[in-house]
Protein backbone atom coordinates (compact mmCIF):
# COMPACT_ATOMS: atom_id res chain seq x y z
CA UNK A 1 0.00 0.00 0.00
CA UNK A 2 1.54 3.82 -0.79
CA UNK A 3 1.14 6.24 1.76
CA UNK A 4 -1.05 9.37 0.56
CA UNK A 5 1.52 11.85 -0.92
CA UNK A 6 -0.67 14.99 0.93
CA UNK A 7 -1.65 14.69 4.23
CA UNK A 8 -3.72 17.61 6.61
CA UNK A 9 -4.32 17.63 9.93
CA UNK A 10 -7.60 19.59 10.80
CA UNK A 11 -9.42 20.68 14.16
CA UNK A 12 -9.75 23.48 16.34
CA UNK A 13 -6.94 25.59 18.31
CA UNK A 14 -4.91 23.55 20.86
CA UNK A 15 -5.62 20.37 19.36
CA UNK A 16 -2.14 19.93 18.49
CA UNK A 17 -2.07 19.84 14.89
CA UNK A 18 1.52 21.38 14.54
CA UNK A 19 2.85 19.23 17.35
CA UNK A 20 1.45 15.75 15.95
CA UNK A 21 2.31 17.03 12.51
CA UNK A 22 5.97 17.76 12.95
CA UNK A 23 6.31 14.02 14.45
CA UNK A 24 4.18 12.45 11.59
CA UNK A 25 6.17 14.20 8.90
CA UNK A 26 9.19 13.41 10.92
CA UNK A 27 8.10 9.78 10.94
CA UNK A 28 7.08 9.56 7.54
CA UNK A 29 10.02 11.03 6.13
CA UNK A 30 7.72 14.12 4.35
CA UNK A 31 7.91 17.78 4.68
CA UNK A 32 6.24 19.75 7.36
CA UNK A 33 4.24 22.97 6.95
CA UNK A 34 2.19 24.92 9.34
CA UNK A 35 -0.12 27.22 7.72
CA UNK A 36 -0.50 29.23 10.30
CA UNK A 37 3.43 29.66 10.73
CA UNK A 38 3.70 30.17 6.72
CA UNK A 39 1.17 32.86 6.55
CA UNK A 40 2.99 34.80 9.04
CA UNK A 41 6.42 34.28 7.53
CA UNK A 42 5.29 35.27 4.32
CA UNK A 43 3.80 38.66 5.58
CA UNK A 44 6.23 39.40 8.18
CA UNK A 45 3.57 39.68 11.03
CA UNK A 46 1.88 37.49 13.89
CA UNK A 47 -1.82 36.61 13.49
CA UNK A 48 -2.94 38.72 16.02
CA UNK A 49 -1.66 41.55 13.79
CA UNK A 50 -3.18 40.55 10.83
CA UNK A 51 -6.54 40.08 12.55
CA UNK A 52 -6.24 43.77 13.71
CA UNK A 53 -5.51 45.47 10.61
CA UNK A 54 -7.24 43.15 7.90
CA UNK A 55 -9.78 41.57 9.97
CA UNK A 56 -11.05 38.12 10.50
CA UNK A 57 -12.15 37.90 6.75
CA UNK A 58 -8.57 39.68 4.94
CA UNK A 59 -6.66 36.79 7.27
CA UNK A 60 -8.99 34.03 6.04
CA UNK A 61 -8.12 35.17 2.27
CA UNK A 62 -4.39 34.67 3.04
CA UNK A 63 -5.26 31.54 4.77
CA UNK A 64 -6.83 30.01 1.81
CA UNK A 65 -3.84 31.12 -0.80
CA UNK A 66 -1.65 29.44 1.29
CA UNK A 67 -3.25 26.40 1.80
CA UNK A 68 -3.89 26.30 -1.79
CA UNK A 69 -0.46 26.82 -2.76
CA UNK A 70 1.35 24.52 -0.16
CA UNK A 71 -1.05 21.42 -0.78
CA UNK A 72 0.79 21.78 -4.62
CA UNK A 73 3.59 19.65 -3.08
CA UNK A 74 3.52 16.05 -2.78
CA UNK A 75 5.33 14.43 0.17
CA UNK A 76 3.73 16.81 2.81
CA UNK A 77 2.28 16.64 5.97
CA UNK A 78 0.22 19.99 6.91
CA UNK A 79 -1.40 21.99 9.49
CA UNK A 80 -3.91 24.01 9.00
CA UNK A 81 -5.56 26.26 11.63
CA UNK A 82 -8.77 26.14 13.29
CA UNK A 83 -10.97 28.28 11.03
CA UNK A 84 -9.43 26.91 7.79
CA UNK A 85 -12.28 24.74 6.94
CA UNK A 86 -15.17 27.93 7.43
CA UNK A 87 -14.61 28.37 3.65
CA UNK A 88 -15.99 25.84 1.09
CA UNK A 89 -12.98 26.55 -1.01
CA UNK A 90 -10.65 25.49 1.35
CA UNK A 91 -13.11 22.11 1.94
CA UNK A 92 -12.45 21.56 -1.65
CA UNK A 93 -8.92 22.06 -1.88
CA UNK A 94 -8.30 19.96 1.58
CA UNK A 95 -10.28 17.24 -0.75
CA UNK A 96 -7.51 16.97 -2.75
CA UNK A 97 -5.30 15.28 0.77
CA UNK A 98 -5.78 12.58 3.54
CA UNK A 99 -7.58 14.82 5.94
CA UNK A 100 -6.91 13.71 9.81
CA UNK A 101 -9.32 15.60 11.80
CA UNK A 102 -7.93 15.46 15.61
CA UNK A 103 -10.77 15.75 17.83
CA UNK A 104 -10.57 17.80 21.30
CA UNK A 105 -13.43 18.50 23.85
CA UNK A 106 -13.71 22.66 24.46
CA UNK A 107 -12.43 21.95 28.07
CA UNK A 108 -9.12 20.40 27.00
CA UNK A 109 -8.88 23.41 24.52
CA UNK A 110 -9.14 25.75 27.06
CA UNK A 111 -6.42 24.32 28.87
CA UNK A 112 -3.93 24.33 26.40
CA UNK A 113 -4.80 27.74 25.06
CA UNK A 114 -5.61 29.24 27.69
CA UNK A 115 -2.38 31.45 28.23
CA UNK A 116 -1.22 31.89 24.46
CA UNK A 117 -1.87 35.34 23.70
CA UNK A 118 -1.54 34.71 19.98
CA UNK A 119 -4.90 33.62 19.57
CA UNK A 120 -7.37 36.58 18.61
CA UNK A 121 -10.46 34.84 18.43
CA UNK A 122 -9.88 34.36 22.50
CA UNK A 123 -8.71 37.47 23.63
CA UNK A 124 -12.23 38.50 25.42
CA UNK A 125 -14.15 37.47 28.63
CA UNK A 126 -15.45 34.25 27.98
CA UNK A 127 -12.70 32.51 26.05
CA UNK A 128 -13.76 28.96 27.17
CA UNK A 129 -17.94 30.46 25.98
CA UNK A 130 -16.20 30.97 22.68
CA UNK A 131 -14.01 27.64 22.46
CA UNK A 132 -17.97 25.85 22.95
CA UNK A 133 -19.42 27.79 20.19
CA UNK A 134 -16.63 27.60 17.99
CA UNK A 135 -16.19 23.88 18.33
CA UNK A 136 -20.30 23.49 17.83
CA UNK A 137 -20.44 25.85 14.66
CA UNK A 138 -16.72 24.27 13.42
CA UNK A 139 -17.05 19.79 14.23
CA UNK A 140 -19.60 19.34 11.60
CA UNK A 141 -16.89 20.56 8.62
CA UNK A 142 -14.42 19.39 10.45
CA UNK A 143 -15.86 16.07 10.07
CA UNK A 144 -17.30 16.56 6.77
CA UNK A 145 -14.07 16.78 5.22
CA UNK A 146 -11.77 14.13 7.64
CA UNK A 147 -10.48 10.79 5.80
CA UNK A 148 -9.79 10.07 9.32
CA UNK A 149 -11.08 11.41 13.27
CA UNK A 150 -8.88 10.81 15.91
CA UNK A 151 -10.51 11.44 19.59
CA UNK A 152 -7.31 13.62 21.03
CA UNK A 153 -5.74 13.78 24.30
CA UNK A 154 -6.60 10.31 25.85
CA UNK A 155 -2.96 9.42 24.65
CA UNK A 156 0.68 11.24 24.11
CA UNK A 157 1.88 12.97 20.74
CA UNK A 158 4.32 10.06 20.25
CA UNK A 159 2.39 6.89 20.61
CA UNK A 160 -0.92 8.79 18.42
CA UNK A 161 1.90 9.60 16.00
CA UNK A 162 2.85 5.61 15.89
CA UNK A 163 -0.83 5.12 15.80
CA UNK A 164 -1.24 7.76 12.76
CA UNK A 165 1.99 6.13 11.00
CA UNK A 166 1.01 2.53 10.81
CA UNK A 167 -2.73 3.32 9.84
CA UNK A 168 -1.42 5.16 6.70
CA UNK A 169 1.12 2.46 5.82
CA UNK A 170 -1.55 0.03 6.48
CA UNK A 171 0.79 -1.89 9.09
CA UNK A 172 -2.45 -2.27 11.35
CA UNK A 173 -4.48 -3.76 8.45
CA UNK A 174 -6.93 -0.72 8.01
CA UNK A 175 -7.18 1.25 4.70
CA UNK A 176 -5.50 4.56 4.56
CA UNK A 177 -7.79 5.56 1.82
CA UNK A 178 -11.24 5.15 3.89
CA UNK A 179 -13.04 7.56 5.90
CA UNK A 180 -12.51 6.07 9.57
CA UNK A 181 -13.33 6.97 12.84
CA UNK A 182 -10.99 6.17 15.81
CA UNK A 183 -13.18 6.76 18.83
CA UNK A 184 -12.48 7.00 22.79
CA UNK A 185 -12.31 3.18 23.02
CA UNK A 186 -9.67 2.83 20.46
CA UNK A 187 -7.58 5.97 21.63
CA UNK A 188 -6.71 3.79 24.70
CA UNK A 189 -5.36 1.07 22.81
């Protein structure tokens, strides 16, 4: 079986997208992108900064020329952020990848976001009230376009990445190809 040559990891903030994805890429001998990370490298400012002076909707046009233009390489294991899949465009052009959606509850997002200032979307009052609605509005295209769900944080970045690795070489006799689910009871394993 041949490993897919484009592989994205989706979900919302603090899932650990860039984390598992530098240690898949790592482990599958591809190339590692952050989206995120690109965006600001190619405009020479943080997020937060491009939220302020653009807005939500000028950052999401970056986001989506980006995405577009990294998922042209083959070999590649990326992360996008949390909003990328708000724009049908982007659903489209993910299509064209192995889509791993990695699955966190709002109260384990708030714990690893909590203190990161470079979040925008969070910097207000109710930060976990937003992380709720956010995951709400954002699981069903998460899902919608995920090859794959993994439940997160019922197991370390290493043994999921083993986990991820094997399943997309086919070592644990599943299909790389098919849309699966892995749920709580199989996280454990």
């Amino acid at each position: 079986m041949s490993l897919p040559e484009k592989i994205v990891l989706v979900g919302p903030m603090g899932a650990g997208k860039s984390t598992i994805g530098r240690h898949l890429a790592r482990q599958l001998g591809y190339d590692f992108h952050d989206s995120d990370r690109e965006l600001e490298y190619r405009t020479g400012a943080n997020i937060p900064w491009i939220f302020d002076m653009e807005g939500e909707s000028g950052f999401r046009d970056r986001e989506s020329r980006v995405i577009s233009e990294l998922l042209q390489k083959d070999h590649i294991v990326l992360a996008t952020g949390g909003g990328a899949v708000l724009r049908p465009e982007n659903r489209k052009t993910l299509a064209q990848a192995f889509v791993i959606y990695l699955k966190v509850p709002p109260d384990l997002q708030y714990e690893r976001t909590r203190r990161d200032r470079n979040r925008p979307l969070l910097q207000n009052d109710d930060p976990r009230g937003i992380l709720e609605r956010l995951f709400r509005e954002r699981d069903p295209l998460y899902t919608e376009v995920a090859d794959l769900v993994i439940e997160g944080g019922h197991r370390g970045p290493r043994s999921l990445v083993r986990s991820l690795a094997g399943r997309l070489r086919g070592d644990d006799g599943t299909k790389s190809t098919t849309r699966q689910h892995e749920g709580q009871s199989n996280a454990a394993k």
